[in-house]
PDB file of N, CA and C in Angstrom:
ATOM      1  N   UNK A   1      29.558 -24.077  24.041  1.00  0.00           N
ATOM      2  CA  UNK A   1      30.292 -24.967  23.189  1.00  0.00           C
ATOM      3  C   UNK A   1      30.210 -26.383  23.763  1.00  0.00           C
ATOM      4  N   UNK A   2      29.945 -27.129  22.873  1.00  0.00           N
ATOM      5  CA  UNK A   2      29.888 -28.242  23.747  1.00  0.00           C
ATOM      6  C   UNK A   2      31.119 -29.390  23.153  1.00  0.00           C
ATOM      7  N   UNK A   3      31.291 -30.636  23.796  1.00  0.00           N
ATOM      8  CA  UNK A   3      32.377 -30.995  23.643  1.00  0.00           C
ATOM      9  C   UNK A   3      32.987 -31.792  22.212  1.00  0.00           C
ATOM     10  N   UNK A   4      31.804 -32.106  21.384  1.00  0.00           N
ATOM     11  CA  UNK A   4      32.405 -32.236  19.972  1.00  0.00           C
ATOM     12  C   UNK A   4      32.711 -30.970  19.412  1.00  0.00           C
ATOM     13  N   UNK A   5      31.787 -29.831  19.572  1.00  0.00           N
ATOM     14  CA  UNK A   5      32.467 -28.421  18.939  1.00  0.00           C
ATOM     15  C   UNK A   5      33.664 -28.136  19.615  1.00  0.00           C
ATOM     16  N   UNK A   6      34.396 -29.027  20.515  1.00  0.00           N
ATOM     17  CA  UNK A   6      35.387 -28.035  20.810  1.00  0.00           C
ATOM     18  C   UNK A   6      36.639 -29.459  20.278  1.00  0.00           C
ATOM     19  N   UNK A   7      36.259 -30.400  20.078  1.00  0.00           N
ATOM     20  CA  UNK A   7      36.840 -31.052  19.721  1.00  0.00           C
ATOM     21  C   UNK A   7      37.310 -30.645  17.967  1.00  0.00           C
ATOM     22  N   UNK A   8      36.041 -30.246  17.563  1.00  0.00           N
ATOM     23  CA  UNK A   8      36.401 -29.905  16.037  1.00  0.00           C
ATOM     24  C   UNK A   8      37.569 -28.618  15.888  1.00  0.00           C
ATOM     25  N   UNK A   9      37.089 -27.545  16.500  1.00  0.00           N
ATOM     26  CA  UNK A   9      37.778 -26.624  16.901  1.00  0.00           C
ATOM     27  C   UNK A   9      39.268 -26.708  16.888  1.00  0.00           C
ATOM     28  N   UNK A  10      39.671 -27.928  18.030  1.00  0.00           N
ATOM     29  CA  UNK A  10      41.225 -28.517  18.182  1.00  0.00           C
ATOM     30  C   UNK A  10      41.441 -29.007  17.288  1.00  0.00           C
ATOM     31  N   UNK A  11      40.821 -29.824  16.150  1.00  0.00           N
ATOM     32  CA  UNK A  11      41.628 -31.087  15.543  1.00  0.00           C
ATOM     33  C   UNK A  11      41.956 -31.870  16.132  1.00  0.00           C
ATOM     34  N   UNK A  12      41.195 -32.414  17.540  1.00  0.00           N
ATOM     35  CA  UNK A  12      41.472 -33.168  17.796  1.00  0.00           C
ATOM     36  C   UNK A  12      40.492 -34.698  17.441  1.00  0.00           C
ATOM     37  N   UNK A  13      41.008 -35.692  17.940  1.00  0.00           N
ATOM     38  CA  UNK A  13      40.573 -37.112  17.474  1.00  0.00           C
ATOM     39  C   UNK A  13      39.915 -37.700  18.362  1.00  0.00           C
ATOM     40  N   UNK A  14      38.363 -37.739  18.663  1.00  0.00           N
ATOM     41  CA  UNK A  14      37.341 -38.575  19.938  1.00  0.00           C
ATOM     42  C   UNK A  14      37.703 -40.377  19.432  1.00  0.00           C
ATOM     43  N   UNK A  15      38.453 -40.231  20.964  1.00  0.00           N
ATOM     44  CA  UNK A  15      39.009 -41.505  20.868  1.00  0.00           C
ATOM     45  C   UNK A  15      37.838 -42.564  21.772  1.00  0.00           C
ATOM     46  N   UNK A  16      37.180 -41.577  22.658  1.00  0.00           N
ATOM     47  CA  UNK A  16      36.298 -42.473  23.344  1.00  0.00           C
ATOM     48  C   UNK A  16      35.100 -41.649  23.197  1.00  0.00           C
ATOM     49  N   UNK A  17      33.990 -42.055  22.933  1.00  0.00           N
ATOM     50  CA  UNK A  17      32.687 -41.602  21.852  1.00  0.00           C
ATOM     51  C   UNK A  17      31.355 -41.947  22.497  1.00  0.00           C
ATOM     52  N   UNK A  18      31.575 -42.328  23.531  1.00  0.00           N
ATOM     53  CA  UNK A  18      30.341 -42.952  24.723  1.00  0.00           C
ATOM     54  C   UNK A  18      29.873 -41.955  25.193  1.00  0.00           C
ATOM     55  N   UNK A  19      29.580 -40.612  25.025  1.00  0.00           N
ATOM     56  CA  UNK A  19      29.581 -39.481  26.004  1.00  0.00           C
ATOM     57  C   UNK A  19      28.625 -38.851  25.637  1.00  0.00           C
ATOM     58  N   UNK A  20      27.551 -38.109  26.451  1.00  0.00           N
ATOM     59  CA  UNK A  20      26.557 -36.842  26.253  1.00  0.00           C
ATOM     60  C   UNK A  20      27.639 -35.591  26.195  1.00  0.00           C
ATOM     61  N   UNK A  21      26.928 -35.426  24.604  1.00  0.00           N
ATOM     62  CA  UNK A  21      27.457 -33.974  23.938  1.00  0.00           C
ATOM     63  C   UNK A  21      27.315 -32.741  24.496  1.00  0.00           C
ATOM     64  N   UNK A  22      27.947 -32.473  25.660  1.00  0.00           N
ATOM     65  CA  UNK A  22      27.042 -31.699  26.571  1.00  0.00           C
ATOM     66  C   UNK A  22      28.200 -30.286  26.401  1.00  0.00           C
ATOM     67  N   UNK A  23      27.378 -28.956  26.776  1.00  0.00           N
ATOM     68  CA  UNK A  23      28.000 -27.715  27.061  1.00  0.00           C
ATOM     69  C   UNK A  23      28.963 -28.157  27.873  1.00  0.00           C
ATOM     70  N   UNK A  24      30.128 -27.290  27.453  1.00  0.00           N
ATOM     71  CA  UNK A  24      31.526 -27.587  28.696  1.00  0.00           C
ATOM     72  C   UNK A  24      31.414 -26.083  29.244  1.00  0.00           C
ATOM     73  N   UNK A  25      31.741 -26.114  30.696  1.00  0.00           N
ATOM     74  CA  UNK A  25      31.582 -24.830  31.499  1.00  0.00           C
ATOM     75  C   UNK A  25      32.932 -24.190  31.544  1.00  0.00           C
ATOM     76  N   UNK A  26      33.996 -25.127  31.115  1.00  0.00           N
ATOM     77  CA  UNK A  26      35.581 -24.000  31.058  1.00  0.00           C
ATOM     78  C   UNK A  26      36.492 -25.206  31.142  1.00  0.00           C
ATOM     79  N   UNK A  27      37.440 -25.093  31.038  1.00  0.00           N
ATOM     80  CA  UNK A  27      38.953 -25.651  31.084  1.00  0.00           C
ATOM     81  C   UNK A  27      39.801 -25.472  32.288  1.00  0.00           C
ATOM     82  N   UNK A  28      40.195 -26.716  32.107  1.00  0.00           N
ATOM     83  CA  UNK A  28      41.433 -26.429  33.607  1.00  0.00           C
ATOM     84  C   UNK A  28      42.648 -27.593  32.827  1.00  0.00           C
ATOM     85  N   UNK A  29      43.987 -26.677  33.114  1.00  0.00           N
ATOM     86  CA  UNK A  29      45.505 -27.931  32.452  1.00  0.00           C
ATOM     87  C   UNK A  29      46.084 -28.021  33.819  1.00  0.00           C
ATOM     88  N   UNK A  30      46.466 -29.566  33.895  1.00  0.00           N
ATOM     89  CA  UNK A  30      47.077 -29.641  34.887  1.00  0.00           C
ATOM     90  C   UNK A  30      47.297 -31.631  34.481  1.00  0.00           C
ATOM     91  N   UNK A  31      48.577 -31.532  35.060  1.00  0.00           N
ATOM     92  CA  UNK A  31      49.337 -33.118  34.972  1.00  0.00           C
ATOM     93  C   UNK A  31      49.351 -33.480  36.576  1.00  0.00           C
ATOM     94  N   UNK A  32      48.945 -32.737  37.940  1.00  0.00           N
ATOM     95  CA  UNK A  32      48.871 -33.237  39.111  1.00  0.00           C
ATOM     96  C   UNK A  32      47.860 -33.183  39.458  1.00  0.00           C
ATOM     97  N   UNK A  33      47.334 -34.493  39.221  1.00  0.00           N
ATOM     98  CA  UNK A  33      45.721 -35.232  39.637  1.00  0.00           C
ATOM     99  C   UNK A  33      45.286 -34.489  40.900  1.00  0.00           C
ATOM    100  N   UNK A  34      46.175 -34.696  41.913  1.00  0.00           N
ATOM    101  CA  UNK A  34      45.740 -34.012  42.875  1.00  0.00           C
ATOM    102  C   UNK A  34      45.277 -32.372  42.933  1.00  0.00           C
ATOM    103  N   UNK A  35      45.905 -31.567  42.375  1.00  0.00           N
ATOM    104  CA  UNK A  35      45.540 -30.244  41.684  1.00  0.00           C
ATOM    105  C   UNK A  35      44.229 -30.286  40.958  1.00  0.00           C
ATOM    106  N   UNK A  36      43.859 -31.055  39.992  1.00  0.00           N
ATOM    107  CA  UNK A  36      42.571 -31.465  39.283  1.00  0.00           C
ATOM    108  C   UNK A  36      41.682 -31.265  40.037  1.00  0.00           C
ATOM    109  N   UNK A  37      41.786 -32.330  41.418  1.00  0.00           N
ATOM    110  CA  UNK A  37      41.215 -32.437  42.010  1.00  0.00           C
ATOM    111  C   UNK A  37      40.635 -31.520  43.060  1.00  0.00           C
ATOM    112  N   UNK A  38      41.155 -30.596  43.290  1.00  0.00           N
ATOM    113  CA  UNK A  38      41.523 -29.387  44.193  1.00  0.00           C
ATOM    114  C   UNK A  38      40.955 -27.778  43.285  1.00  0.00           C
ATOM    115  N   UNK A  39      40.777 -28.020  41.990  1.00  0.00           N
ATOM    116  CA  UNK A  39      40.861 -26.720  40.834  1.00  0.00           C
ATOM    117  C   UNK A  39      40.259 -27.084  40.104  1.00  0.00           C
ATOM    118  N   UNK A  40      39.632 -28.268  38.958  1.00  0.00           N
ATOM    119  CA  UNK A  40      38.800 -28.028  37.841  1.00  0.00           C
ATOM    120  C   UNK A  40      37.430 -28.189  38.416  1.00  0.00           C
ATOM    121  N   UNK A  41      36.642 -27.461  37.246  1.00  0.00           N
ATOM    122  CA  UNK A  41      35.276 -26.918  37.144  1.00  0.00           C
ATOM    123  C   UNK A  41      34.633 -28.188  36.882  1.00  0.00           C
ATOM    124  N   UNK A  42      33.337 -28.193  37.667  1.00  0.00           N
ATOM    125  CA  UNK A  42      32.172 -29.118  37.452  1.00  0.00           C
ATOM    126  C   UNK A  42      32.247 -28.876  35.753  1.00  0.00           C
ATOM    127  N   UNK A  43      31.865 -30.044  35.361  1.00  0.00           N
ATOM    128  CA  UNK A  43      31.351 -30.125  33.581  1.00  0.00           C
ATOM    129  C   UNK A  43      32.114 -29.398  32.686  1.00  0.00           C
ATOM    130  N   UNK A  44      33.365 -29.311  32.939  1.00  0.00           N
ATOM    131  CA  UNK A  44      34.504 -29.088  32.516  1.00  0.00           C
ATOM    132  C   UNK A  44      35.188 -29.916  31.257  1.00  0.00           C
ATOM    133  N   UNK A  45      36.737 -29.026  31.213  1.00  0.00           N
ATOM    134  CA  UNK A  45      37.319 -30.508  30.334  1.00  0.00           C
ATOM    135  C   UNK A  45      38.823 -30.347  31.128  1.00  0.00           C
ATOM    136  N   UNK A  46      39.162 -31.324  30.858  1.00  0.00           N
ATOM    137  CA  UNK A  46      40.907 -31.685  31.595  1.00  0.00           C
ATOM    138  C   UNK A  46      42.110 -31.589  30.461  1.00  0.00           C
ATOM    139  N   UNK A  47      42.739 -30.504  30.107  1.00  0.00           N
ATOM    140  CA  UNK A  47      43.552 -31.020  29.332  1.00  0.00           C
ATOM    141  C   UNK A  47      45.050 -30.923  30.204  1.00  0.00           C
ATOM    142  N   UNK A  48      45.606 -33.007  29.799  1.00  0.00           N
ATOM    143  CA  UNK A  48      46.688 -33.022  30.456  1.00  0.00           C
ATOM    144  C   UNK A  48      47.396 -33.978  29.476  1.00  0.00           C
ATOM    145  N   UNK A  49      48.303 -34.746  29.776  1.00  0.00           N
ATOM    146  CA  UNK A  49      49.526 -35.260  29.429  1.00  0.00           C
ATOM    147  C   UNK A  49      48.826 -36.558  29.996  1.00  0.00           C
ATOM    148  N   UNK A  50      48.714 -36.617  31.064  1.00  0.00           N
ATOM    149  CA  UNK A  50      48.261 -37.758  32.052  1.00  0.00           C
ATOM    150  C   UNK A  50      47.865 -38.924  31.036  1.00  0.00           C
ATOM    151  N   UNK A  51      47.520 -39.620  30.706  1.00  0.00           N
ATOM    152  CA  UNK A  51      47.196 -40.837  29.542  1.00  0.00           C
ATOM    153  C   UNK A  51      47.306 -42.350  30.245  1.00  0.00           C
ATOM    154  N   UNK A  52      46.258 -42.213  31.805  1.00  0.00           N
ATOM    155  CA  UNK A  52      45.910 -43.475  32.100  1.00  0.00           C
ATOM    156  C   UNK A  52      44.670 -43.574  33.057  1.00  0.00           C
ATOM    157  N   UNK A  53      44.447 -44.639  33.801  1.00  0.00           N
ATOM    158  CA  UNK A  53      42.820 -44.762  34.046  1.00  0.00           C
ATOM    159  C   UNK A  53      43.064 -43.934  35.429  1.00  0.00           C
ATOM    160  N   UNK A  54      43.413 -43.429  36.235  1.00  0.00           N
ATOM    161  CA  UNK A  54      43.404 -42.673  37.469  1.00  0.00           C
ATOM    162  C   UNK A  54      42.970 -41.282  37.067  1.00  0.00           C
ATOM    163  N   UNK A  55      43.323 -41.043  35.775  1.00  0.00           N
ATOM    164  CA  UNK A  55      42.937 -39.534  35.093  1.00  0.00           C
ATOM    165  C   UNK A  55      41.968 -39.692  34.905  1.00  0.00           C
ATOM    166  N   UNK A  56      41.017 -40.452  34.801  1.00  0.00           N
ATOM    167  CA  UNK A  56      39.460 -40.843  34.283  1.00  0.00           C
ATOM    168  C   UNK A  56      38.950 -40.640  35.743  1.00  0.00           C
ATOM    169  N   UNK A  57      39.619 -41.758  36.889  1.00  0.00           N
ATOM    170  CA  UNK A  57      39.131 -41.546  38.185  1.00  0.00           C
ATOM    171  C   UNK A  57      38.699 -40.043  38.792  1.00  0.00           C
ATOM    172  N   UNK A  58      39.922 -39.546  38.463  1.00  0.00           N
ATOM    173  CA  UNK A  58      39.487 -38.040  39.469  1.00  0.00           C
ATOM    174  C   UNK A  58      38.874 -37.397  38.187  1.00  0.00           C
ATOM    175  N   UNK A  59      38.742 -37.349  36.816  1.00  0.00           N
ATOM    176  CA  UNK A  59      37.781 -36.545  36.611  1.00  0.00           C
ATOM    177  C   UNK A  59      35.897 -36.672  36.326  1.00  0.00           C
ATOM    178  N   UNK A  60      36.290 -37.934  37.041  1.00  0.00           N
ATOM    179  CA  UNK A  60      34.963 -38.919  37.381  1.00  0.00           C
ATOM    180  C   UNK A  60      34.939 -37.887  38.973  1.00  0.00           C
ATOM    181  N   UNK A  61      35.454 -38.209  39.724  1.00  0.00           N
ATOM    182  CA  UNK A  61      35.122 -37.188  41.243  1.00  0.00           C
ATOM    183  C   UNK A  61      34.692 -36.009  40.811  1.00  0.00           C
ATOM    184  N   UNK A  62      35.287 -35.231  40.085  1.00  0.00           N
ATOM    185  CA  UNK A  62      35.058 -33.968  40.117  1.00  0.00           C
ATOM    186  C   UNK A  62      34.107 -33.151  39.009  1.00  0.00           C
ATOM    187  N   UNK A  63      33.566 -34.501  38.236  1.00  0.00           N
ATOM    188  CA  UNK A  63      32.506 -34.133  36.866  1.00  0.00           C
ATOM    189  C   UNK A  63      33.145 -33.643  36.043  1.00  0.00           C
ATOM    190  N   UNK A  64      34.412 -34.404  35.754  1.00  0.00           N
ATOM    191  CA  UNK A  64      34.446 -33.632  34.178  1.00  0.00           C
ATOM    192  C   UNK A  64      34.166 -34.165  33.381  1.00  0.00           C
ATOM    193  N   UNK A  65      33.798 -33.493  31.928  1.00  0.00           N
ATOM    194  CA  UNK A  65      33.165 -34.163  31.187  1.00  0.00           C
ATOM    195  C   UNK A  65      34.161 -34.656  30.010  1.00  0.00           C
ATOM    196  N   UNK A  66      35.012 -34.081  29.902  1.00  0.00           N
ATOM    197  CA  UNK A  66      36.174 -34.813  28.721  1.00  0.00           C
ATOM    198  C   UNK A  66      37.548 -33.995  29.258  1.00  0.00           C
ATOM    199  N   UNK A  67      38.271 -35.242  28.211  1.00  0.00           N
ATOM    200  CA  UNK A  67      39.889 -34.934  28.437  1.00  0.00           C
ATOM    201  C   UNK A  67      40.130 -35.344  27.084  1.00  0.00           C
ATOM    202  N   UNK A  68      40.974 -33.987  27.400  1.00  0.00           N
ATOM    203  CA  UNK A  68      41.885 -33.671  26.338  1.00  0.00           C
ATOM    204  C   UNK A  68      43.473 -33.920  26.905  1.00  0.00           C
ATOM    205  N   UNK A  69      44.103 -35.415  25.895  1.00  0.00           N
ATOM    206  CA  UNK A  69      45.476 -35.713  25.620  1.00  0.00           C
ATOM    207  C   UNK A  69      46.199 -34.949  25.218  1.00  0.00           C
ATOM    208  N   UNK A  70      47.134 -34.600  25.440  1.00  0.00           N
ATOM    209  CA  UNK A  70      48.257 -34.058  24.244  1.00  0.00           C
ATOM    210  C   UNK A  70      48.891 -34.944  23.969  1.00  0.00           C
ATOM    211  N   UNK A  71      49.828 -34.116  22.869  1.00  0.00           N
ATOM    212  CA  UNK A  71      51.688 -34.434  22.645  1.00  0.00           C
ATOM    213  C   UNK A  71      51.100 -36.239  21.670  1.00  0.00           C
ATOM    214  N   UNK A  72      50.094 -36.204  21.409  1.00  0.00           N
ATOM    215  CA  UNK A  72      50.038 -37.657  21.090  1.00  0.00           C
ATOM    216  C   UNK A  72      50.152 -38.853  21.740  1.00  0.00           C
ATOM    217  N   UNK A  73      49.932 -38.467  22.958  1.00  0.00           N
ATOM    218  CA  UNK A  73      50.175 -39.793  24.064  1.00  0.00           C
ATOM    219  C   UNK A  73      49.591 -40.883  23.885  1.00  0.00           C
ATOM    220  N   UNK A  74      50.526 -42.396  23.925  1.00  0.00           N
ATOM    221  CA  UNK A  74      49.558 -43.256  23.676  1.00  0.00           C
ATOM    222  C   UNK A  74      48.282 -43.593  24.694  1.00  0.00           C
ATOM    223  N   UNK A  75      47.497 -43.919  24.136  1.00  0.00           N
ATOM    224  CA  UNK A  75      45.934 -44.043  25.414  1.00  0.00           C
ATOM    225  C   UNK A  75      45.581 -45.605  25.680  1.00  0.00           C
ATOM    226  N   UNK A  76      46.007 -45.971  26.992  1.00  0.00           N
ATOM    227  CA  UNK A  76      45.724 -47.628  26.986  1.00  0.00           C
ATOM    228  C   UNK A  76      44.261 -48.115  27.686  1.00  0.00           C
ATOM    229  N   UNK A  77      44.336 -48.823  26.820  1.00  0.00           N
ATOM    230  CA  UNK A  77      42.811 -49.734  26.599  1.00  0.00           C
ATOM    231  C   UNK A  77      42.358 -49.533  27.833  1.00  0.00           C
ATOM    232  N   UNK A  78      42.727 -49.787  29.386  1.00  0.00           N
ATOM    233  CA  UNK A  78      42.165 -49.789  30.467  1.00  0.00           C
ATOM    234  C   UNK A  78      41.657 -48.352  30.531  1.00  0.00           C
ATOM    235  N   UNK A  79      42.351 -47.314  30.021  1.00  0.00           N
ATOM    236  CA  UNK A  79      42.012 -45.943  30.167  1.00  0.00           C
ATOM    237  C   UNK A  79      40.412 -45.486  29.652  1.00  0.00           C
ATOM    238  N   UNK A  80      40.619 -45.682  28.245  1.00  0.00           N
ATOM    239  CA  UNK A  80      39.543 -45.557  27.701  1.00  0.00           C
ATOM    240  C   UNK A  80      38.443 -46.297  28.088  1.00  0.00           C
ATOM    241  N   UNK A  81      38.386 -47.571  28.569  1.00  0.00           N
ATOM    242  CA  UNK A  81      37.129 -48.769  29.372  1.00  0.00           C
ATOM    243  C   UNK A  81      36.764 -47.761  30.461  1.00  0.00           C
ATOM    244  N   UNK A  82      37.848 -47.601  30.930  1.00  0.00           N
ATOM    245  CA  UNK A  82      36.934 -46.978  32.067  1.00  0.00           C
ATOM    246  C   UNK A  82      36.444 -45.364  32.099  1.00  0.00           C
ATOM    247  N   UNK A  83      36.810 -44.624  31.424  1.00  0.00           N
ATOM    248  CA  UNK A  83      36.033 -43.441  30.495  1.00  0.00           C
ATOM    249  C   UNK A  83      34.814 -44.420  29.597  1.00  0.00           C
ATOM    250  N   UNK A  84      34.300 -44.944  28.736  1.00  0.00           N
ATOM    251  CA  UNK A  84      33.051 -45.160  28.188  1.00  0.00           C
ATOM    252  C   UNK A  84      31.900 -45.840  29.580  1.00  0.00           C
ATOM    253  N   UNK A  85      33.222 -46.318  30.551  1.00  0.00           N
ATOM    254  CA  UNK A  85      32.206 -46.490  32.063  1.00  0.00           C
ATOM    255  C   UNK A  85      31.461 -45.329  32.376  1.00  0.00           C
ATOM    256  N   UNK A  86      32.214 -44.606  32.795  1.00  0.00           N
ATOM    257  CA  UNK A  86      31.899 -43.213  32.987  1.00  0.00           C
ATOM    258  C   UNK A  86      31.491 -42.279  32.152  1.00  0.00           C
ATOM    259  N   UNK A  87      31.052 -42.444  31.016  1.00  0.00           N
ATOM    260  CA  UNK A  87      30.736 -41.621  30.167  1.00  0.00           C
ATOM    261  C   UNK A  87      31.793 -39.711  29.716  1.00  0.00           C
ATOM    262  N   UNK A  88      32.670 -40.243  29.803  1.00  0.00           N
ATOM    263  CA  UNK A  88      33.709 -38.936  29.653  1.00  0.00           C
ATOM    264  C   UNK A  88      34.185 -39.195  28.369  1.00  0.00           C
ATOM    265  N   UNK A  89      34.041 -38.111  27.809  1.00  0.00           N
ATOM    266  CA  UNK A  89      34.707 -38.139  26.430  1.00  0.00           C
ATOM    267  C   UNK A  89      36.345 -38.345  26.635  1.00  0.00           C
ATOM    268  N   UNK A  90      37.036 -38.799  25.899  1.00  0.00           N
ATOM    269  CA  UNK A  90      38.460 -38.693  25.564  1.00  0.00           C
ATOM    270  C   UNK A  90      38.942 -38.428  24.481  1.00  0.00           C
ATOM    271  N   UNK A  91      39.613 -36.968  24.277  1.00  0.00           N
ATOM    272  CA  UNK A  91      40.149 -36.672  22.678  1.00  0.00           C
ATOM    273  C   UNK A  91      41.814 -36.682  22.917  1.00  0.00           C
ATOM    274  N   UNK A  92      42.156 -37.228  21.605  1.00  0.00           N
ATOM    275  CA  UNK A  92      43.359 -37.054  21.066  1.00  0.00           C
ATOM    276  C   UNK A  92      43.908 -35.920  20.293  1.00  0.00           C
ATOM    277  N   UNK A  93      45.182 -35.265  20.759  1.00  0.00           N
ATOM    278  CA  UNK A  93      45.828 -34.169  20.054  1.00  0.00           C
ATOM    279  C   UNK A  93      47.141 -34.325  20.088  1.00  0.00           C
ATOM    280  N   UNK A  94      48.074 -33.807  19.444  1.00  0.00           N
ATOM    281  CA  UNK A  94      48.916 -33.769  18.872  1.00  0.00           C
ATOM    282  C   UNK A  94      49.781 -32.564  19.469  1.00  0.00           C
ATOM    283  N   UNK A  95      49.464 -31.743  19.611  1.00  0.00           N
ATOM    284  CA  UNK A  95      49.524 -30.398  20.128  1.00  0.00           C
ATOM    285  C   UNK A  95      50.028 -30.365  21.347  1.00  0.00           C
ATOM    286  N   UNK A  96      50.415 -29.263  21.788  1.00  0.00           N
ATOM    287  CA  UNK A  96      50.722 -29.396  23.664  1.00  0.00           C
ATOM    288  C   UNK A  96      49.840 -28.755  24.608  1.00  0.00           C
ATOM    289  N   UNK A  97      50.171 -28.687  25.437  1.00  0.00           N
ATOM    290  CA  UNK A  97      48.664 -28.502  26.691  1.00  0.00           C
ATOM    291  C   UNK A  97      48.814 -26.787  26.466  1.00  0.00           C
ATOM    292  N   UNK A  98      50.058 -25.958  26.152  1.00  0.00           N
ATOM    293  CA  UNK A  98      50.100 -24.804  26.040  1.00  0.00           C
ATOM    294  C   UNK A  98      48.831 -24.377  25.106  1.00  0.00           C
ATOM    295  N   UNK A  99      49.500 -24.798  23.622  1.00  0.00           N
ATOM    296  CA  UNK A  99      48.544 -24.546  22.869  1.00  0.00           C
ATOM    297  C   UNK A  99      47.181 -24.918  22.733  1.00  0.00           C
ATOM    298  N   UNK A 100      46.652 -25.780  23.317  1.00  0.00           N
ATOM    299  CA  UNK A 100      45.403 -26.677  23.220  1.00  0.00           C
ATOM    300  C   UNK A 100      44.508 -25.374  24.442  1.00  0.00           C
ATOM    301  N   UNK A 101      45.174 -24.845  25.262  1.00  0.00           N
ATOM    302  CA  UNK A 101      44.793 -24.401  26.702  1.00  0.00           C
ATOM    303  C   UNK A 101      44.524 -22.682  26.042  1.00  0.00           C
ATOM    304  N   UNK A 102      45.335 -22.165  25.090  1.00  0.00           N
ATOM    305  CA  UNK A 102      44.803 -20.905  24.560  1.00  0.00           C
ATOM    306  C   UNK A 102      43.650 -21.006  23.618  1.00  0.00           C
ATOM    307  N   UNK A 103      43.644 -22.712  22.503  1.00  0.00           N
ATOM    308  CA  UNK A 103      42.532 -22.153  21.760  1.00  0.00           C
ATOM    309  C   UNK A 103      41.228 -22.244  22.784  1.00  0.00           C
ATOM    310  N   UNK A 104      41.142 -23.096  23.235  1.00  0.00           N
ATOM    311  CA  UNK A 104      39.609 -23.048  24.478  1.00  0.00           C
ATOM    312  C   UNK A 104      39.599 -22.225  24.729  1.00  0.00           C
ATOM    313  N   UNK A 105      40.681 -20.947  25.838  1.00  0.00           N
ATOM    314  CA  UNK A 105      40.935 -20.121  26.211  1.00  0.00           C
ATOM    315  C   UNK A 105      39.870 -19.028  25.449  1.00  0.00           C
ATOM    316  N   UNK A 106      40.583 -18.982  24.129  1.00  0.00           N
ATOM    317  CA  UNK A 106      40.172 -18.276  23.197  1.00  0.00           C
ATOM    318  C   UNK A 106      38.665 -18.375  23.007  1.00  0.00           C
ATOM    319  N   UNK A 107      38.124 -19.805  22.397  1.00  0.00           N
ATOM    320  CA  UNK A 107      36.442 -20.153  22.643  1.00  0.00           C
ATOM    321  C   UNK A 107      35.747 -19.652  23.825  1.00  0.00           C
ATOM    322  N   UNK A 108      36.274 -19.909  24.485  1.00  0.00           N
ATOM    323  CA  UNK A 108      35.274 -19.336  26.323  1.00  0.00           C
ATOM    324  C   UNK A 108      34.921 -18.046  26.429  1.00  0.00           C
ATOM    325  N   UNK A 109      36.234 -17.177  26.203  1.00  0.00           N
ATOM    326  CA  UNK A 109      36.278 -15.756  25.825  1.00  0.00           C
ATOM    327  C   UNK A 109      35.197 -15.366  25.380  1.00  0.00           C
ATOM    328  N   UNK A 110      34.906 -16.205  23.963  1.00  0.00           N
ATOM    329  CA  UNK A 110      33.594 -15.712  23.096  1.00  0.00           C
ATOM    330  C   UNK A 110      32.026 -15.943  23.619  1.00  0.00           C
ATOM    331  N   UNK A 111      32.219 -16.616  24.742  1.00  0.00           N
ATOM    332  CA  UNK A 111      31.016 -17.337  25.283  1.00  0.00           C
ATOM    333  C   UNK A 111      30.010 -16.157  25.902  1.00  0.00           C
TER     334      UNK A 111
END
């Protein structure tokens, strides 16, 4: 699956669109960067709450390839600049990290 199919999947909204459409290797939720940092998968996706440019930082360290917002968080301009730096997708959802974290869940399963 790669990361616009999983974006369609969510309903969620590619807020930052600079990115190679690439296979995602699994999911990791977590709101303590440092945990991220410590636990998600190379070429991954991040879904957190987090909604600023340090969340871009560490999933720039650790190769991920997109993040997934919840809850509708607003996303500030510095955030997203420095994701199309880095080429990381950024989607918008509405949803909470619970639910966002079973449908992937669910997709991977099928993989």
């Amino acid at each position: 699956m790669t990361i616009r199919e999983a974006a369609a999947v969510l309903g969620a909204k590619i807020v930052q669109d600079e990115f190679e459409d690439a296979p995602l290797s699994g999911a990791y939720t977590s709101d303590l960067l440092s945990d991220v940092m410590a636990n998600a998968r190379d070429g991954g996706v991040l879904i957190t709450i987090q909604a600023h440019k340090n969340t871009v930082a560490v999933a720039s360290l650790v190769n991920i390839t997109a993040i997934v917002v919840c809850n509708s968080r607003p996303l500030p301009p510095d955030m997203l600049e420095a994701a199309r730096d880095e080429g990381i997708a950024v989607l918008l959802t509405g949803e909470n990290q619970f639910t966002v974290s079973g449908k992937l869940y669910k997709l991977f399963q099928g993989d």
